[in-house]
N, C-alpha and C. Protein backbone atom coordinates (compact mmCIF):
# COMPACT_ATOMS: atom_id res chain seq x y z
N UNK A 1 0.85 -1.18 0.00
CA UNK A 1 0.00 0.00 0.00
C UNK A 1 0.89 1.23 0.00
N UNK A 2 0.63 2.12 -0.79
CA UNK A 2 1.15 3.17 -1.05
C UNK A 2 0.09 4.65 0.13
N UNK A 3 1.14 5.52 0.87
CA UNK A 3 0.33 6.75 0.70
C UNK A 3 0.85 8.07 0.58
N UNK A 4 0.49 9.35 0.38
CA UNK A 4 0.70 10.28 0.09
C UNK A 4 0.23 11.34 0.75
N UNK A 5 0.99 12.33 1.11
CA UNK A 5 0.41 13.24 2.30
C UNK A 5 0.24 14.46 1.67
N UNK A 6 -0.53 15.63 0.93
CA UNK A 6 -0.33 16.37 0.28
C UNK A 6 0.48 17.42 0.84
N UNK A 7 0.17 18.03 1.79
CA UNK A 7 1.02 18.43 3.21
C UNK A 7 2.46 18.76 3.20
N UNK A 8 3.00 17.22 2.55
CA UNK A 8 4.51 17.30 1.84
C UNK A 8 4.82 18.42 1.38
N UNK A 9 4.21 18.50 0.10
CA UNK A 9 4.53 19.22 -1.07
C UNK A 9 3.57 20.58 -1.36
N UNK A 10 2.59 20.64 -0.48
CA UNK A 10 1.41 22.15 -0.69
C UNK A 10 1.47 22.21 1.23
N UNK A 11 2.42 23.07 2.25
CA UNK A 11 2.18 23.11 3.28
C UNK A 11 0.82 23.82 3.62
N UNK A 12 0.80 22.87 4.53
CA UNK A 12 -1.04 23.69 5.23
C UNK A 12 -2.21 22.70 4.78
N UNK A 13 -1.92 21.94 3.59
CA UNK A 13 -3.37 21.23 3.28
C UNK A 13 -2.81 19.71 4.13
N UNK A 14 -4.35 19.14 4.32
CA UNK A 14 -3.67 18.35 5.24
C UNK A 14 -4.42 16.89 4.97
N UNK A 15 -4.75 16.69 3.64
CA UNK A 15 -4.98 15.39 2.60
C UNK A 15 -3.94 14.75 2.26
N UNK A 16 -4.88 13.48 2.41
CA UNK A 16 -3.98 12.30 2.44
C UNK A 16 -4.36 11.55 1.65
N UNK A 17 -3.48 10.60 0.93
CA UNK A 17 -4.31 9.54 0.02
C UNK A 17 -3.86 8.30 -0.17
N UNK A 18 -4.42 7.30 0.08
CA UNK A 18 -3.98 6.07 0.05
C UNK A 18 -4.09 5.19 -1.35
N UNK A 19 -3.39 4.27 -1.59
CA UNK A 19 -3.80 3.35 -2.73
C UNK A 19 -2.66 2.24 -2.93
N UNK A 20 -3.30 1.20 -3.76
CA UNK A 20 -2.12 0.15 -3.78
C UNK A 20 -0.49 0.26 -4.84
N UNK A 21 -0.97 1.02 -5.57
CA UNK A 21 -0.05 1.82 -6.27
C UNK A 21 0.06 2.54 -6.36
N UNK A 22 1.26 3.57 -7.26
CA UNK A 22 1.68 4.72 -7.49
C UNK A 22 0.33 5.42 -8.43
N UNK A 23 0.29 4.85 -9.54
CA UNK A 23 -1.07 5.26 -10.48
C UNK A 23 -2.46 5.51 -9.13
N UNK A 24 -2.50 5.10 -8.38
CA UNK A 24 -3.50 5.05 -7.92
C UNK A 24 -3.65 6.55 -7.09
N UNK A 25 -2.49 6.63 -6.67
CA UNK A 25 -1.80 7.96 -5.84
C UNK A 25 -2.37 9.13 -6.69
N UNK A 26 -1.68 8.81 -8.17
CA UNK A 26 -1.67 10.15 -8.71
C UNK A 26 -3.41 10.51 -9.37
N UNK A 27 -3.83 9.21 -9.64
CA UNK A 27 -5.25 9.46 -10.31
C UNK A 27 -5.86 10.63 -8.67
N UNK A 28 -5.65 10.09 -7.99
CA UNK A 28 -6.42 10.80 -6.71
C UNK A 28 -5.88 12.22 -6.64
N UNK A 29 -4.66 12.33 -6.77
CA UNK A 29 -3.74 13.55 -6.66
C UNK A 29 -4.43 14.66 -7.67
N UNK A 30 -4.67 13.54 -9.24
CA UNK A 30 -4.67 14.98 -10.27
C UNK A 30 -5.99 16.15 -9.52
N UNK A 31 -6.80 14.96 -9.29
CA UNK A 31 -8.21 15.67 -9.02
C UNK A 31 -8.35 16.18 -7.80
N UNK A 32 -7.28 16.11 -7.19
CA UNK A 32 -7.34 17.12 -5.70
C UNK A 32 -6.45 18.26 -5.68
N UNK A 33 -5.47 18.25 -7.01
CA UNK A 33 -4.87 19.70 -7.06
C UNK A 33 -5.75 20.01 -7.71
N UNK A 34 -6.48 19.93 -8.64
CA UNK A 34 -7.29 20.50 -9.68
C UNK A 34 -8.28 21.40 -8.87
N UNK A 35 -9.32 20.70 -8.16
CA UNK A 35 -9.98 21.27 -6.84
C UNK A 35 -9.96 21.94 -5.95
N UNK A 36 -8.95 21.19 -4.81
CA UNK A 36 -7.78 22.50 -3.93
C UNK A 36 -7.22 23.26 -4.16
N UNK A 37 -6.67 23.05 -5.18
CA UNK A 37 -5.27 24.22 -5.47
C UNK A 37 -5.50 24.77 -6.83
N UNK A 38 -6.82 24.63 -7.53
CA UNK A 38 -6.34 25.26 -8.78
C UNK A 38 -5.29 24.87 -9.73
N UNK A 39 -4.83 23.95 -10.05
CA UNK A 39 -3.88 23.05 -10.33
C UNK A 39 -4.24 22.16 -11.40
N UNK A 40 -4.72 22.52 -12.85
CA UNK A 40 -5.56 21.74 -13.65
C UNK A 40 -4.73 20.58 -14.36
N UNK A 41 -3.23 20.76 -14.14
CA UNK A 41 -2.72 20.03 -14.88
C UNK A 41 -1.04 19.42 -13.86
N UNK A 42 -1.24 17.91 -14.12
CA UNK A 42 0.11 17.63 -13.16
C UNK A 42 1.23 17.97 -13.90
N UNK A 43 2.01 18.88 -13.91
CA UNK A 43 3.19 18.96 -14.18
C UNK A 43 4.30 17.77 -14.22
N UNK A 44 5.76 17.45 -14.85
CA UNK A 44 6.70 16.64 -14.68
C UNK A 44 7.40 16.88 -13.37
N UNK A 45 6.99 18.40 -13.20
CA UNK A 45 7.97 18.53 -11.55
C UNK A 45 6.97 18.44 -10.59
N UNK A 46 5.76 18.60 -10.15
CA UNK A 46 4.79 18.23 -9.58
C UNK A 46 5.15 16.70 -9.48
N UNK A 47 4.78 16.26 -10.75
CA UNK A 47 4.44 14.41 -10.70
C UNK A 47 6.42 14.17 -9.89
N UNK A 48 6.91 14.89 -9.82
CA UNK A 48 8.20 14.30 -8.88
C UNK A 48 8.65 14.65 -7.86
N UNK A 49 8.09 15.57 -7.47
CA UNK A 49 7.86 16.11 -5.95
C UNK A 49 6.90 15.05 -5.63
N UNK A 50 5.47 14.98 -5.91
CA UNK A 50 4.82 13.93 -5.43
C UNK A 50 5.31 12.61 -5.01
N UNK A 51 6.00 12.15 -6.30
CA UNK A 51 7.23 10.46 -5.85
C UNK A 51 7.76 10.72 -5.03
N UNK A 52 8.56 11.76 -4.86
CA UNK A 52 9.76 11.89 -3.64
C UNK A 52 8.84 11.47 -2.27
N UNK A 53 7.95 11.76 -2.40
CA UNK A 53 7.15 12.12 -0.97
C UNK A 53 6.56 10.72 -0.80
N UNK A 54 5.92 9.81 -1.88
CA UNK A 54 4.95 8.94 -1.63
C UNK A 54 5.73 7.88 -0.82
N UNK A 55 4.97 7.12 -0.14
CA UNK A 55 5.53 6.42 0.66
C UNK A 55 5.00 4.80 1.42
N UNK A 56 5.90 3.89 1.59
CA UNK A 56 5.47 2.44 1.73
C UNK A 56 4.85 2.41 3.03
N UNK A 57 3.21 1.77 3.16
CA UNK A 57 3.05 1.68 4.30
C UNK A 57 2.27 -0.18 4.42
């Protein structure tokens, strides 16, 4: 199981997201920067800030 703390990488928001993979991470991710943050599109440096952060639980 994979999760992801948004928190990491946008300080102050404090979403979290779980899934069994990485794809699973980011499908959840696109649509919560898009929402939260105004963020319509994942970037290559976004989508690797996000990896850095995701994590084995």
């Amino acid at each position: 199981m994979k999760r992801f703390a948004c928190g990491d990488v946008i300080p102050g928001c404090d979403a979290t997201f779980s899934a069994p993979d990485e794809g699973g991470i980011f499908s959840q991710v696109g649509a919560h920067a898009a929402s939260a943050h105004g963020v319509p599109e994942v970037t290559p440096e976004l989508q690797a800030a996000v990896r850095s952060h995701i994590r084995t639980v």
